[in-house]
N, C-alpha and C. Protein backbone atom coordinates (compact mmCIF):
# COMPACT_ATOMS: atom_id res chain seq x y z
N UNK A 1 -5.62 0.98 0.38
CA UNK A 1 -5.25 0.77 1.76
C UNK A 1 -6.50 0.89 2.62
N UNK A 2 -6.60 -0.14 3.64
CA UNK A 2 -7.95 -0.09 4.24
C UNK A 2 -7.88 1.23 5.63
N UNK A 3 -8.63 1.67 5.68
CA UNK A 3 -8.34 2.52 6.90
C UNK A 3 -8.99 1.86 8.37
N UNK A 4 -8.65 2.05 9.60
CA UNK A 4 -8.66 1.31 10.44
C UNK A 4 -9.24 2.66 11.70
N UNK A 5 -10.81 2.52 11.92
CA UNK A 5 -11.06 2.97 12.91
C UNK A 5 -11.30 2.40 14.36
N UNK A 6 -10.44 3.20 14.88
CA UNK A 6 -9.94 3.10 16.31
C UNK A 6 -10.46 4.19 17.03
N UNK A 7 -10.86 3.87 17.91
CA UNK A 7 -11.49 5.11 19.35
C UNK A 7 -11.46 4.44 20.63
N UNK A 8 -10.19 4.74 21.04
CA UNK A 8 -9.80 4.63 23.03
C UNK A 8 -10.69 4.96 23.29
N UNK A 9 -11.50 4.13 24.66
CA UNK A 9 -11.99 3.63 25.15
C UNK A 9 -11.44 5.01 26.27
N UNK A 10 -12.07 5.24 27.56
CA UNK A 10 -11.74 6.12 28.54
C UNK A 10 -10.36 5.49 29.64
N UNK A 11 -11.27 3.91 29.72
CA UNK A 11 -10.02 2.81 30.48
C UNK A 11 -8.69 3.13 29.80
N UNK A 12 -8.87 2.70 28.50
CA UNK A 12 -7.59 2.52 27.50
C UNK A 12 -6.57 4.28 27.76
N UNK A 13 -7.60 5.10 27.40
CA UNK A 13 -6.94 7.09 27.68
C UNK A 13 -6.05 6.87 29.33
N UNK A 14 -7.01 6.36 30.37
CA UNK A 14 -6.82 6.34 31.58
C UNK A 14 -5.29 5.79 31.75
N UNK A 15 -5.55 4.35 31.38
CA UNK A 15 -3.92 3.42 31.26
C UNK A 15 -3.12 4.34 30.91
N UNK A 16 -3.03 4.77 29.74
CA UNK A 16 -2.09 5.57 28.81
C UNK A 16 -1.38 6.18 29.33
N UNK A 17 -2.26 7.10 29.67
CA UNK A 17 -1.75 8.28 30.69
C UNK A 17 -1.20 8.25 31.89
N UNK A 18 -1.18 7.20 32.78
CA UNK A 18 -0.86 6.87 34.22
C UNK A 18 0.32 6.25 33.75
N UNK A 19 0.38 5.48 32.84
CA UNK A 19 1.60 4.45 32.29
C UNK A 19 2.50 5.19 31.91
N UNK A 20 2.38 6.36 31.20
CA UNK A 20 3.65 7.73 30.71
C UNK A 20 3.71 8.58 32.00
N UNK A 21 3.01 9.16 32.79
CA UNK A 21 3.59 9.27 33.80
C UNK A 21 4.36 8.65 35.10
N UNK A 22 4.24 7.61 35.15
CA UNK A 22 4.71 6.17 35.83
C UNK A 22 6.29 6.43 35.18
N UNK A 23 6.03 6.43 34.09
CA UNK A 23 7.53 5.99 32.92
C UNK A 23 8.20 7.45 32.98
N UNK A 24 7.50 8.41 33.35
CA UNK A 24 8.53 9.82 33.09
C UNK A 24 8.62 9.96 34.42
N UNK A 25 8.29 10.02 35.30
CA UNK A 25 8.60 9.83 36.54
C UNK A 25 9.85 8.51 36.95
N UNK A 26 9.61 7.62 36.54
CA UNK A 26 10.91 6.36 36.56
C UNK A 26 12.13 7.05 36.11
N UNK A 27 12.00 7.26 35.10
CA UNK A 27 13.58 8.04 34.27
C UNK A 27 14.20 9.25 34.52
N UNK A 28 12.99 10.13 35.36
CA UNK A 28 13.80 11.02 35.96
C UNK A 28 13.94 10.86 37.28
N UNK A 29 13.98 10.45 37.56
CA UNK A 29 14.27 9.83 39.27
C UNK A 29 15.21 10.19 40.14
N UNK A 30 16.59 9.38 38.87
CA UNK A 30 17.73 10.00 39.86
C UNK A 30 18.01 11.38 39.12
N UNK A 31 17.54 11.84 38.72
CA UNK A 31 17.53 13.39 38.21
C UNK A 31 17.35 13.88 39.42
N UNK A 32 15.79 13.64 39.66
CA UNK A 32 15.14 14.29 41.41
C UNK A 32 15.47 14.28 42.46
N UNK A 33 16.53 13.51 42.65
CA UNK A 33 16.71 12.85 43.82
C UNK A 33 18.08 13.30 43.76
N UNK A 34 19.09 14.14 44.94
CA UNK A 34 20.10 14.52 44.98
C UNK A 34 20.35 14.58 46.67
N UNK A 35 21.68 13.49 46.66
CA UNK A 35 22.50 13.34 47.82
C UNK A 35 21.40 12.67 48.87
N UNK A 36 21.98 12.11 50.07
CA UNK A 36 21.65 11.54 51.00
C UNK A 36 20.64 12.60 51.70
N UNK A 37 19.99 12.12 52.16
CA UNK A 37 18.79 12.63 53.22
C UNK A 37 18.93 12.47 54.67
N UNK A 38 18.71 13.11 55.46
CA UNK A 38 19.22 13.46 57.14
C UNK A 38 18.25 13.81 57.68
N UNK A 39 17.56 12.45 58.28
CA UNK A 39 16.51 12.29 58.89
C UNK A 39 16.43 12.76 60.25
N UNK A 40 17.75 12.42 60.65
CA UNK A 40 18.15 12.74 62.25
C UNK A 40 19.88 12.73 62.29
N UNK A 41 20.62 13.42 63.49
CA UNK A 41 21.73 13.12 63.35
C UNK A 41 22.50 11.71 63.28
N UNK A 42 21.52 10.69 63.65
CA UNK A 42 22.29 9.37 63.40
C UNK A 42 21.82 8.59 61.93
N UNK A 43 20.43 8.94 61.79
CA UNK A 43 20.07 8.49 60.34
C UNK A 43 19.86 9.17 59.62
N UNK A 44 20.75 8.19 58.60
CA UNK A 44 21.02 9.08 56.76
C UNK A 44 20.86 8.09 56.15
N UNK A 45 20.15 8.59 54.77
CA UNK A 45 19.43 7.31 54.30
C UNK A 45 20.62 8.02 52.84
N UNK A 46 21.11 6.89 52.20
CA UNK A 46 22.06 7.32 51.19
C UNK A 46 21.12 7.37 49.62
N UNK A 47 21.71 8.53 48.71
CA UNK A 47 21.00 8.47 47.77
C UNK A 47 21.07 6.91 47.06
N UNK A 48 21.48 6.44 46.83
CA UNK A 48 21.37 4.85 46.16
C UNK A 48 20.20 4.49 46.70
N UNK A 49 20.10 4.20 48.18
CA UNK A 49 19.13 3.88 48.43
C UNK A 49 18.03 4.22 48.18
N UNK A 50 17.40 5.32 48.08
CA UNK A 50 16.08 6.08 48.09
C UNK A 50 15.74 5.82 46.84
N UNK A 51 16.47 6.17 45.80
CA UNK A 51 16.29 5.44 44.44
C UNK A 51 16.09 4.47 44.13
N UNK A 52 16.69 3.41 44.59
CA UNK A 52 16.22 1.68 44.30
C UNK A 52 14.89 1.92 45.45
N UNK A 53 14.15 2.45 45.96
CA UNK A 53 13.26 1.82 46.95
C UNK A 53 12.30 2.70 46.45
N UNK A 54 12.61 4.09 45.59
CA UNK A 54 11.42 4.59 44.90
C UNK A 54 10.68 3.76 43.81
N UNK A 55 11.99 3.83 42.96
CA UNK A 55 12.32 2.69 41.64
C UNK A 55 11.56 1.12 42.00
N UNK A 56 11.61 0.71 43.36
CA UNK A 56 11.03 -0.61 43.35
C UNK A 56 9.67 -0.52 43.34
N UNK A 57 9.40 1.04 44.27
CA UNK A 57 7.82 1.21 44.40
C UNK A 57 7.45 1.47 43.01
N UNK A 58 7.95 2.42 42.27
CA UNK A 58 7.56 2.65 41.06
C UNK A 58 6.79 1.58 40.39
N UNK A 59 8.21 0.28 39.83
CA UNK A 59 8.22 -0.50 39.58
C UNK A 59 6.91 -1.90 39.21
N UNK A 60 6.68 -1.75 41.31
CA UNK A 60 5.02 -2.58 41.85
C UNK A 60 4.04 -1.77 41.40
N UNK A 61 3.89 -0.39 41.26
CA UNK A 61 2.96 0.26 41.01
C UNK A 61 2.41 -0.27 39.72
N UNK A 62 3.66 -0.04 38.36
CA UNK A 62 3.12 0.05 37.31
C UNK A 62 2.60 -1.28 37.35
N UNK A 63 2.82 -2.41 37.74
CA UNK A 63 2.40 -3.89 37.68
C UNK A 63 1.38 -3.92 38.43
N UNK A 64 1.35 -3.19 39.35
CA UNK A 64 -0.23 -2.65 39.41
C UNK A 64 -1.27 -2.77 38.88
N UNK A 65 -1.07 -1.75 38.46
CA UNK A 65 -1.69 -1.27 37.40
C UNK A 65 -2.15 -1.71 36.21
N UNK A 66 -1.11 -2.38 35.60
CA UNK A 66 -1.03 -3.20 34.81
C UNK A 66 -2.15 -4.24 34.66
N UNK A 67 -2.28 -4.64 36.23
CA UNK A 67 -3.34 -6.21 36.71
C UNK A 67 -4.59 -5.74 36.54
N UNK A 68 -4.77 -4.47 36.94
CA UNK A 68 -5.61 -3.78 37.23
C UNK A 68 -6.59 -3.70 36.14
N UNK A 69 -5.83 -2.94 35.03
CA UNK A 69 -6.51 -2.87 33.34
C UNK A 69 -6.85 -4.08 33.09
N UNK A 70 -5.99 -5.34 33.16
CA UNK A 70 -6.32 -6.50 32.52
C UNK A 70 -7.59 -7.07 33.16
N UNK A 71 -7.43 -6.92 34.27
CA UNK A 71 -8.92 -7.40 35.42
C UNK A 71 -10.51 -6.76 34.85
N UNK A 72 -10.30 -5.20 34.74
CA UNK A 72 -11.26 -4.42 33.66
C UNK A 72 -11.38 -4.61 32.81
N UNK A 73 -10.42 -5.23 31.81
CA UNK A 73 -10.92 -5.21 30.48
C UNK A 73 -11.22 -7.02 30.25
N UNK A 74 -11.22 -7.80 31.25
CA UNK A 74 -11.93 -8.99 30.76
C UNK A 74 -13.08 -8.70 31.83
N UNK A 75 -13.50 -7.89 32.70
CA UNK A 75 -14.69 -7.65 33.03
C UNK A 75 -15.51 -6.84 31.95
N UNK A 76 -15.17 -6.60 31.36
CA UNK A 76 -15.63 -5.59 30.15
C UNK A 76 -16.18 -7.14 29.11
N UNK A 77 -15.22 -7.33 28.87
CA UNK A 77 -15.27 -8.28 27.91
C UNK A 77 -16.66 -9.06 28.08
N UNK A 78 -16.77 -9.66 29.56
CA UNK A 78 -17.65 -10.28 30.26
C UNK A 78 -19.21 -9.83 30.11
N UNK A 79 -19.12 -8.50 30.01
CA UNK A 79 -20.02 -8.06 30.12
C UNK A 79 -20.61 -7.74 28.46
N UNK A 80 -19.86 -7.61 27.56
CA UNK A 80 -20.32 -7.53 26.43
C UNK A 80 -20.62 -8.99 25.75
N UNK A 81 -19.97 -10.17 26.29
CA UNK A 81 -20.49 -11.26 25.95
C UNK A 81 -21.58 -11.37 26.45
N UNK A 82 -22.36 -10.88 27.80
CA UNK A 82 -23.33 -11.64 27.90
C UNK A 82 -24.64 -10.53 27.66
N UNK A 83 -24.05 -9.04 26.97
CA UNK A 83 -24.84 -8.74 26.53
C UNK A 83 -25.62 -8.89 24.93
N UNK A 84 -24.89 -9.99 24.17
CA UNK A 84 -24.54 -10.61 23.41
C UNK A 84 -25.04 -11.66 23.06
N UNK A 85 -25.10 -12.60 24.11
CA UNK A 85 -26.22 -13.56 24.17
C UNK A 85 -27.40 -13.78 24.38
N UNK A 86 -27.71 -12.24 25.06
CA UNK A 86 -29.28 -11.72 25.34
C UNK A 86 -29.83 -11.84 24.29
């Protein structure tokens, strides 16, 4: 069996880690989040709501993020090709 060395990169540790907290933060959500909020006596923001609008932010974040790594790691890329052709 061939063995396969692998060593994350700091980017790659970085992702990882933001991406499982992103994701354990998503799933406990409506855990955290209990009953409507009473901003003032006329506005109350209902728990459903606060959840889908955390959940959406969540959501953009991780896609974020997401763009983010991919943008770095073909700047990476970029940069090892043309240190490469030197």
């Amino acid at each position: 069996m061939k063995r396969i060395n692998f060593h994350p990169s700091v980017l790659q540790v970085i992702y990882l880690v933001t991406f499982f907290m992103l994701f354990v933060f998503l799933v406990y959500t409506p855990t955290l989040i209990r009953g409507p909020v009473n901003i003032n006596s006329k506005l109350i923001i209902e728990e459903e709501t606060i959840e889908g609008i955390l959940l959406s932010f969540l959501f953009i974040m991780s896609i974020s993020i997401f763009n983010l790594y991919k943008r770095e790691v073909k700047k990476q890329k970029r940069v090892i090709e043309a240190l490469g052709n030197e």
